[in-house]
N, C-alpha and C. Protein backbone atom coordinates (compact mmCIF):
# COMPACT_ATOMS: atom_id res chain seq x y z
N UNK A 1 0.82 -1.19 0.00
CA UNK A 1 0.00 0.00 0.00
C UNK A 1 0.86 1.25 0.00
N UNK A 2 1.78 0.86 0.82
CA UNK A 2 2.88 2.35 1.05
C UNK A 2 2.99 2.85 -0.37
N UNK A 3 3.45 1.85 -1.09
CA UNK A 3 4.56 2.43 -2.94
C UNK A 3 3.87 2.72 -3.37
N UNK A 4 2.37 1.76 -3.53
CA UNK A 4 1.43 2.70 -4.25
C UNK A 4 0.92 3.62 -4.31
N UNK A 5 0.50 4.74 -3.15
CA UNK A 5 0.78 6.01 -3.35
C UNK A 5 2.23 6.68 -3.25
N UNK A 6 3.33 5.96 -2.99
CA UNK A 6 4.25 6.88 -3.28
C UNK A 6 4.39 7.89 -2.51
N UNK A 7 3.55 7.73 -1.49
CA UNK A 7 3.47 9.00 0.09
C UNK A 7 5.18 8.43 0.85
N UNK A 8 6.05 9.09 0.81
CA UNK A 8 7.09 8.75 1.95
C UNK A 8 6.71 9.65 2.62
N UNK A 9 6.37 10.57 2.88
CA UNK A 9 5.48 11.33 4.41
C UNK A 9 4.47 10.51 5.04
N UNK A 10 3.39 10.09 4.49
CA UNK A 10 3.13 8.75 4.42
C UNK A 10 3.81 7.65 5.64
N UNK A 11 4.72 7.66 4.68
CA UNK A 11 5.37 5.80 5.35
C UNK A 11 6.47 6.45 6.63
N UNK A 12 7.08 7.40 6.38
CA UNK A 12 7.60 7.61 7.51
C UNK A 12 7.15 8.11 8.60
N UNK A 13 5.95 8.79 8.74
CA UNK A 13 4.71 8.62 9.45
C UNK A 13 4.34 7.52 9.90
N UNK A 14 3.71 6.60 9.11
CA UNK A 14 3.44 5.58 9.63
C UNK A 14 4.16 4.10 10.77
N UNK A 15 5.42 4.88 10.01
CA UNK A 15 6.23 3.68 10.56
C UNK A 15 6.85 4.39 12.19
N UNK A 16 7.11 5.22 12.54
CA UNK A 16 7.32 6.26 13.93
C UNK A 16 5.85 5.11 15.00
N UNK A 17 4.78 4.74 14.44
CA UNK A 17 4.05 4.44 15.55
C UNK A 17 3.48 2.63 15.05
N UNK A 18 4.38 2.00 14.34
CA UNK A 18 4.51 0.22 14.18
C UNK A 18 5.12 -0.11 15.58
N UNK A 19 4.61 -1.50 15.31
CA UNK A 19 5.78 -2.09 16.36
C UNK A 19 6.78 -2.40 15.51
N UNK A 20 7.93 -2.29 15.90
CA UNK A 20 9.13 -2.16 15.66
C UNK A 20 9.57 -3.10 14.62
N UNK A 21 9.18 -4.39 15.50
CA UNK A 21 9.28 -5.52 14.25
C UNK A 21 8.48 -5.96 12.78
N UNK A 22 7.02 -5.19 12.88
CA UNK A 22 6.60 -4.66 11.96
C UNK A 22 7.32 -4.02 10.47
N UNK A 23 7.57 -2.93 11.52
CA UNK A 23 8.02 -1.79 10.57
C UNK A 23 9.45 -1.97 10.02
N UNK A 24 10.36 -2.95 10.62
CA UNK A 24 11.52 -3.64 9.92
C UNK A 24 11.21 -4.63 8.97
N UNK A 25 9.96 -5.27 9.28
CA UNK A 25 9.83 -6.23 8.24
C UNK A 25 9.48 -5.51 6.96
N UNK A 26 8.63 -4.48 7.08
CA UNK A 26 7.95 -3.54 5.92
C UNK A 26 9.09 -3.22 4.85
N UNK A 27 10.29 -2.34 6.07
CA UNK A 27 11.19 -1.74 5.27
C UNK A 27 12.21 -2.55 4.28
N UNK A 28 12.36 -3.84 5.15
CA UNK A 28 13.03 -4.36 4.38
C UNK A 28 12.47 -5.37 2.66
N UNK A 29 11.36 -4.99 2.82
CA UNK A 29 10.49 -5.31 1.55
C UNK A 29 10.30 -4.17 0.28
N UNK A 30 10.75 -2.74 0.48
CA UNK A 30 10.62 -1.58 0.12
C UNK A 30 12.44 -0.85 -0.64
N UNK A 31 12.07 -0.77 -2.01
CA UNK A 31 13.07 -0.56 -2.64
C UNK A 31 13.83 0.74 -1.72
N UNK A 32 14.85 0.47 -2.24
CA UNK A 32 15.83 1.43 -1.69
C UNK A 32 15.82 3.04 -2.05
N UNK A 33 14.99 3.13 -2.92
CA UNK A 33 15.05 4.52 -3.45
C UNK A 33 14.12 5.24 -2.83
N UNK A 34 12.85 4.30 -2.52
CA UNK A 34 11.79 5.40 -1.76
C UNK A 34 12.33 5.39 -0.30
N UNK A 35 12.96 4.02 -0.09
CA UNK A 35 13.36 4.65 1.62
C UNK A 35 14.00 5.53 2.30
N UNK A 36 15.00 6.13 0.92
CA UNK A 36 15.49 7.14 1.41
C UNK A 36 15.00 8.85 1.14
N UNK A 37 13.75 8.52 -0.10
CA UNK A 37 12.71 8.76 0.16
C UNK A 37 11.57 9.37 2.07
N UNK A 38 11.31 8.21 2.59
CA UNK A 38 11.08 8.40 3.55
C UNK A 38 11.88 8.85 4.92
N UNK A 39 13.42 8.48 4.81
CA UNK A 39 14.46 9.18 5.86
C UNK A 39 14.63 10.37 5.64
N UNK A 40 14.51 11.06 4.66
CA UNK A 40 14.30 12.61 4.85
C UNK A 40 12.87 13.18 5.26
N UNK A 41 11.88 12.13 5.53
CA UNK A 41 10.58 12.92 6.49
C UNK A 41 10.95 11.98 8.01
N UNK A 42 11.70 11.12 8.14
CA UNK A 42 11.66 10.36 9.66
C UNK A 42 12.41 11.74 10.56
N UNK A 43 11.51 11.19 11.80
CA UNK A 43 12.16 12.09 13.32
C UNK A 43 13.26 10.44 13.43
N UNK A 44 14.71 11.01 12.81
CA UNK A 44 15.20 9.92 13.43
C UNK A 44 15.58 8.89 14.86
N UNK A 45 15.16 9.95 15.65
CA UNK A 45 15.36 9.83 17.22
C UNK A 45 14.03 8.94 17.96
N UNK A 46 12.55 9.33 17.02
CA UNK A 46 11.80 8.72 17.43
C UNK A 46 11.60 7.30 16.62
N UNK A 47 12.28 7.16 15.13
CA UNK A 47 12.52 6.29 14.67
C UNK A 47 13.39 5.02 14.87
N UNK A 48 14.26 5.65 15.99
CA UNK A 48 15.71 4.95 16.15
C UNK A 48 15.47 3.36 16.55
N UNK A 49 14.91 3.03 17.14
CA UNK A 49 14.43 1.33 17.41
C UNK A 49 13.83 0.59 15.80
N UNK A 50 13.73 1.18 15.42
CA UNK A 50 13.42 0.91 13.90
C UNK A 50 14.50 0.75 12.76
N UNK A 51 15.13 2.00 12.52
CA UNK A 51 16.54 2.11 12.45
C UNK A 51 17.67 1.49 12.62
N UNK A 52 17.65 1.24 13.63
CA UNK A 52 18.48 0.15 14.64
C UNK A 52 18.26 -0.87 14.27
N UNK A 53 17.00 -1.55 13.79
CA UNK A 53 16.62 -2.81 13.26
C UNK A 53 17.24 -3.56 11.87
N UNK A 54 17.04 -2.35 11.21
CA UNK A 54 17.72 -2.84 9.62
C UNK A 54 18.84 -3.24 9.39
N UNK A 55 18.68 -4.23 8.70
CA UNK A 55 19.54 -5.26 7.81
C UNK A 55 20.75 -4.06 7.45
N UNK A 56 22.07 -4.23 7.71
CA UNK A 56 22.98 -3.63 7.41
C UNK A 56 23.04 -3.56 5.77
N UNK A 57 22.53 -4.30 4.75
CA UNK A 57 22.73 -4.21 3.55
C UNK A 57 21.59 -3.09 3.26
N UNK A 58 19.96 -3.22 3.72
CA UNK A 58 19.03 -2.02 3.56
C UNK A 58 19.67 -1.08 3.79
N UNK A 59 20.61 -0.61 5.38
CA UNK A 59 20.93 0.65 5.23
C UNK A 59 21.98 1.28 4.19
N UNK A 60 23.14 0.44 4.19
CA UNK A 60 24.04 0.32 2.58
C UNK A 60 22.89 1.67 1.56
N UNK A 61 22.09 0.48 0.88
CA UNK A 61 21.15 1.16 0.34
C UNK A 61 21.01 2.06 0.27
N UNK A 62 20.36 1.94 1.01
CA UNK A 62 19.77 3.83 1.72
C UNK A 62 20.98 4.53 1.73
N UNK A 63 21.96 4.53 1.77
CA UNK A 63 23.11 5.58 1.99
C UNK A 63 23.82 5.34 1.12
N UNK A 64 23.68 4.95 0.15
CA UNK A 64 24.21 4.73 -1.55
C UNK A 64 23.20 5.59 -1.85
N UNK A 65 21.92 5.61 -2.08
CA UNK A 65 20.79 6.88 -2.76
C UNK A 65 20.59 7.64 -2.24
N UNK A 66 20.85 8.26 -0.71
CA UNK A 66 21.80 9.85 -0.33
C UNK A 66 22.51 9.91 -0.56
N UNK A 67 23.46 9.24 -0.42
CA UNK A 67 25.27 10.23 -1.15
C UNK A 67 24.77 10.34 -2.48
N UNK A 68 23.98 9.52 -3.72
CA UNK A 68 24.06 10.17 -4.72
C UNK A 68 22.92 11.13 -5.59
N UNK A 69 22.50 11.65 -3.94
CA UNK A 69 21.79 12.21 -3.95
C UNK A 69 21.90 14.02 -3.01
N UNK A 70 23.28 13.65 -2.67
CA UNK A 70 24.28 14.67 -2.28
C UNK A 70 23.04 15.04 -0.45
N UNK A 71 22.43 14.21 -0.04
CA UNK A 71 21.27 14.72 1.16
C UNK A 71 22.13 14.34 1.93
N UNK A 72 23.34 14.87 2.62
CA UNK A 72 24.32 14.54 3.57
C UNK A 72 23.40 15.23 4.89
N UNK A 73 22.32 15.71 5.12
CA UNK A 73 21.80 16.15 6.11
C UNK A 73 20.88 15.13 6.66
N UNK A 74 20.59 14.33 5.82
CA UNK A 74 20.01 13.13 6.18
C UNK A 74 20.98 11.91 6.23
N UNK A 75 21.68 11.52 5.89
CA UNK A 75 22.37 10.77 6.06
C UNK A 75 23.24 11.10 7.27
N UNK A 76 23.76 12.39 7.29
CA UNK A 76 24.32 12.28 9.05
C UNK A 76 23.07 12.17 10.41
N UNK A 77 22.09 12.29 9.82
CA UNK A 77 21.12 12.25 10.72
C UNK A 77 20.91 10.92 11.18
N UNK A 78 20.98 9.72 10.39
CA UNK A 78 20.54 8.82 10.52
C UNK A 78 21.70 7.88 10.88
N UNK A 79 23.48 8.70 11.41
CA UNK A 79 24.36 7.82 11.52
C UNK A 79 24.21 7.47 13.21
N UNK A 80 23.33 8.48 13.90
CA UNK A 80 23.27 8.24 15.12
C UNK A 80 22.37 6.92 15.88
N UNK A 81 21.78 6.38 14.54
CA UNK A 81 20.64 5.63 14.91
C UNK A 81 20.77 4.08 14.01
N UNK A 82 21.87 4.00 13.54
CA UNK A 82 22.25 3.06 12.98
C UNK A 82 23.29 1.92 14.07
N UNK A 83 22.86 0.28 13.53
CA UNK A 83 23.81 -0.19 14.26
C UNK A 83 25.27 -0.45 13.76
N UNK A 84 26.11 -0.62 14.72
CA UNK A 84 27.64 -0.79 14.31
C UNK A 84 27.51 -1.55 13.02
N UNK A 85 27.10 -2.88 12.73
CA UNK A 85 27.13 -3.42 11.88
C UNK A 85 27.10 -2.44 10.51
N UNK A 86 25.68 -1.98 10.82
CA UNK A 86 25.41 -1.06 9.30
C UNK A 86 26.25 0.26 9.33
N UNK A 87 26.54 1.01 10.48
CA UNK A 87 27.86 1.83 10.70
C UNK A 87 29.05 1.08 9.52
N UNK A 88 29.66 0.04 9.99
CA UNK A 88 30.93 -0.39 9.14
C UNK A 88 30.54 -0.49 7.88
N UNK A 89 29.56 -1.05 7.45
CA UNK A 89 28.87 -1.35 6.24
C UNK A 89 29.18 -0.35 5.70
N UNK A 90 28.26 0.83 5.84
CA UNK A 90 28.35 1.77 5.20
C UNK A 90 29.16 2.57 4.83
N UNK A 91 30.21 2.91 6.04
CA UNK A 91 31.67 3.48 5.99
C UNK A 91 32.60 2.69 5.17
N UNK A 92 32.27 0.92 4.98
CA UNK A 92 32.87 0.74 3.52
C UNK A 92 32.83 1.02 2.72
N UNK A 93 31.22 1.34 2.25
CA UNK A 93 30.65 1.17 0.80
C UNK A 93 31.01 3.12 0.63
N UNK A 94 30.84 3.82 1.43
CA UNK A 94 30.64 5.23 0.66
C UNK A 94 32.15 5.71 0.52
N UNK A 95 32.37 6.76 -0.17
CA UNK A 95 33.59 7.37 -0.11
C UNK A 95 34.08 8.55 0.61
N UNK A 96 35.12 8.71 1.09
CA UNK A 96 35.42 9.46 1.84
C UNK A 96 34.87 10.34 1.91
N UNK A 97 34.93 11.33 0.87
CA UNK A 97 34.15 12.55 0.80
C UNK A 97 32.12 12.66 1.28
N UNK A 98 32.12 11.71 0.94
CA UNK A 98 30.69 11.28 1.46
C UNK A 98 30.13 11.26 2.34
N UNK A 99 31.55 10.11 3.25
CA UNK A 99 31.61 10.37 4.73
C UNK A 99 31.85 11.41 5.64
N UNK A 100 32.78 12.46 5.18
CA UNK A 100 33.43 13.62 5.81
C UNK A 100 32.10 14.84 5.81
N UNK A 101 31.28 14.87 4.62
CA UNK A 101 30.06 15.22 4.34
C UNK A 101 29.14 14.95 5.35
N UNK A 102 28.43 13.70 5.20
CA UNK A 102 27.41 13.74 6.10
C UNK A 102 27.65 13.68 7.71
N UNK A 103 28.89 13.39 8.19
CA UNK A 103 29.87 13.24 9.64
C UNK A 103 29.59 15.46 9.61
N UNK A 104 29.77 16.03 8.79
CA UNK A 104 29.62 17.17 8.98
C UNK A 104 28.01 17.77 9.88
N UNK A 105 27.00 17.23 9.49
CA UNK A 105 25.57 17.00 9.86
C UNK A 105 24.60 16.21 11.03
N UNK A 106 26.10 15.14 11.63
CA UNK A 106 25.76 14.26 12.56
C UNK A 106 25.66 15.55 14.20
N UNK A 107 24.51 15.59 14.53
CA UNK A 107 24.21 17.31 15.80
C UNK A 107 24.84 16.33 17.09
N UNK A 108 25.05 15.49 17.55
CA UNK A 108 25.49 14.88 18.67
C UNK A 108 27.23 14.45 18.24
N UNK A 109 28.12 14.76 19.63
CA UNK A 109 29.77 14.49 19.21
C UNK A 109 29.48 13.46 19.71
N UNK A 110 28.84 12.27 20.54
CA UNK A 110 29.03 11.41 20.91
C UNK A 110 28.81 10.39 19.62
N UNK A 111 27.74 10.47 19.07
CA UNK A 111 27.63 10.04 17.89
C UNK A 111 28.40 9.75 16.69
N UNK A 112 29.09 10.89 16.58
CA UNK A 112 29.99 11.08 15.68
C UNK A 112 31.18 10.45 16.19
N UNK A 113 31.66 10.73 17.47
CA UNK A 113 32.95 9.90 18.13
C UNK A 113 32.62 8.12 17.58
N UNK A 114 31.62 7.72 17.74
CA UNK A 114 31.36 6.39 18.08
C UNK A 114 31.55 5.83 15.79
N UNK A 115 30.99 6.70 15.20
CA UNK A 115 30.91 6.55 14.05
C UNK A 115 32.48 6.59 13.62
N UNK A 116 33.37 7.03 13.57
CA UNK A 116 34.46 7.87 13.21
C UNK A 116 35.46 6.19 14.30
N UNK A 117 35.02 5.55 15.37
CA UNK A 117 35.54 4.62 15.98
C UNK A 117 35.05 3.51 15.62
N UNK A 118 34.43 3.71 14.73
CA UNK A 118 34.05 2.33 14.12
C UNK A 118 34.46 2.32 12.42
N UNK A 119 35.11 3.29 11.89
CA UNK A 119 35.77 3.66 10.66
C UNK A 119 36.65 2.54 10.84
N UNK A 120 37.08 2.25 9.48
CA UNK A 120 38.61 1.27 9.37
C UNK A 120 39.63 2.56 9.67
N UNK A 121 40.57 2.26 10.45
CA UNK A 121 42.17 3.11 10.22
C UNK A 121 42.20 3.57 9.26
N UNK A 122 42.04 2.74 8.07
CA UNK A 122 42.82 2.89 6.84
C UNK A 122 41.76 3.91 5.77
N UNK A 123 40.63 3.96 6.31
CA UNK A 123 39.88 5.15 5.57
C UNK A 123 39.88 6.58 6.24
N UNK A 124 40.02 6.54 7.32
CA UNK A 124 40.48 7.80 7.68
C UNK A 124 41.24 9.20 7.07
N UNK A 125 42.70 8.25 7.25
CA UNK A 125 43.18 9.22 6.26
C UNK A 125 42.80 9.96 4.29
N UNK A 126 42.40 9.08 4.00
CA UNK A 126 41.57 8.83 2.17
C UNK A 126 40.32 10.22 2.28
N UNK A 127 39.92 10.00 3.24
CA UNK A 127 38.53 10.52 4.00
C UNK A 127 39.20 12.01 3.66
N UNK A 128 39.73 12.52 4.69
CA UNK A 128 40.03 13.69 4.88
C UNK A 128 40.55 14.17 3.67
N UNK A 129 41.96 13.57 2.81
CA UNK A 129 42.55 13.82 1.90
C UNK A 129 41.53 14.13 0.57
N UNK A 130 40.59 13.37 0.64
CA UNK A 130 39.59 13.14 -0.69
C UNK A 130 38.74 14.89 -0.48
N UNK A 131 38.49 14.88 0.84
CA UNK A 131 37.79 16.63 1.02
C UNK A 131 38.42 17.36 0.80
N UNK A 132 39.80 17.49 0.83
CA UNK A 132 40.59 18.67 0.94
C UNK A 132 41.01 18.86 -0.84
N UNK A 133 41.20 17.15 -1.29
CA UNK A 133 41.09 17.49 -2.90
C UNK A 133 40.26 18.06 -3.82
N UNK A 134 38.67 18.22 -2.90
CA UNK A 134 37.78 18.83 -3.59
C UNK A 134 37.60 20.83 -2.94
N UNK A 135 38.38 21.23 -2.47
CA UNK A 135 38.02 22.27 -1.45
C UNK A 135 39.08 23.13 -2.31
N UNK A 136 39.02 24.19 -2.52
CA UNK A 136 40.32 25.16 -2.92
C UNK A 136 40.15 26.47 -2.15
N UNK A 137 41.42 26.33 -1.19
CA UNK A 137 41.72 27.03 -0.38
C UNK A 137 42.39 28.06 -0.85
N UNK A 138 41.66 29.51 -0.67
CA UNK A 138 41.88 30.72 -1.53
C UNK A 138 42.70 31.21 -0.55
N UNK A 139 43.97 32.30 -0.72
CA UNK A 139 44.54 33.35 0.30
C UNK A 139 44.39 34.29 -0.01
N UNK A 140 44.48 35.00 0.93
CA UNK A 140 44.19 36.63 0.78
C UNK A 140 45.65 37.47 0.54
């Protein structure tokens, strides 16, 4: 019913007041494009038991069609409410710049500490270097 109207105000609405296991089963039946779709209308905080639920490959997803969808305000929103699993997941699959991006948007440092400690070592540095290759630092 959700896709067929195509409401993600709608579904992310709806899903804030499922039971939990519900609304994981839903999501994970629901292409990846409208869900991220619906994470730019979720209160991620009241969503977060939901969130928390998904299949580390759904969230992948979902944060493959924000980054190329440049919504780094949603995607840092939703790093606070993700589990480690889908944390690493995702910090594989996106690219630095992606990461350094939406880590820009994450409103809690604890959050961000815990995201950034669950990074590989070895993207860290790529991370930073990849922003600074896109940035041109003017002098006066």
């Amino acid at each position: 019913m959700v896709t067929r109207n195509h409401n993600a105000l709608f579904a992310a609405k709806t899903s804030e007041v499922l039971v939990v296991s519900n609304a994981v089963d839903a999501a994970k039946r629901l292409p990846a494009d409208f869900l991220a779709d619906v994470a730019a209308h979720l209160d991620a905080r009241r969503s977060a038991p939901m969130i928390a639920g998904l299949p580390a490959a759904t969230v992948v997803a979902v944060a493959e069609v924000l980054a190329a969808r440049q919504d780094w305000i949603t995607l840092g929103d939703l790093v606070a409410t993700i589990s480690d699993d889908a944390a690493r997941a995702t910090e594989a699959a996106l690219d630095g710049v992606a990461l350094v991006r939406a880590a820009y948007w994450v409103d809690d440092a604890r959050h961000l500490e815990r995201f950034v400690n669950l990074a590989s070592a070895a993207k860290l540095p790529p991370a930073v270097s990849a922003l600074g290759n896109r940035i041109r630092v003017r002098h006066a």
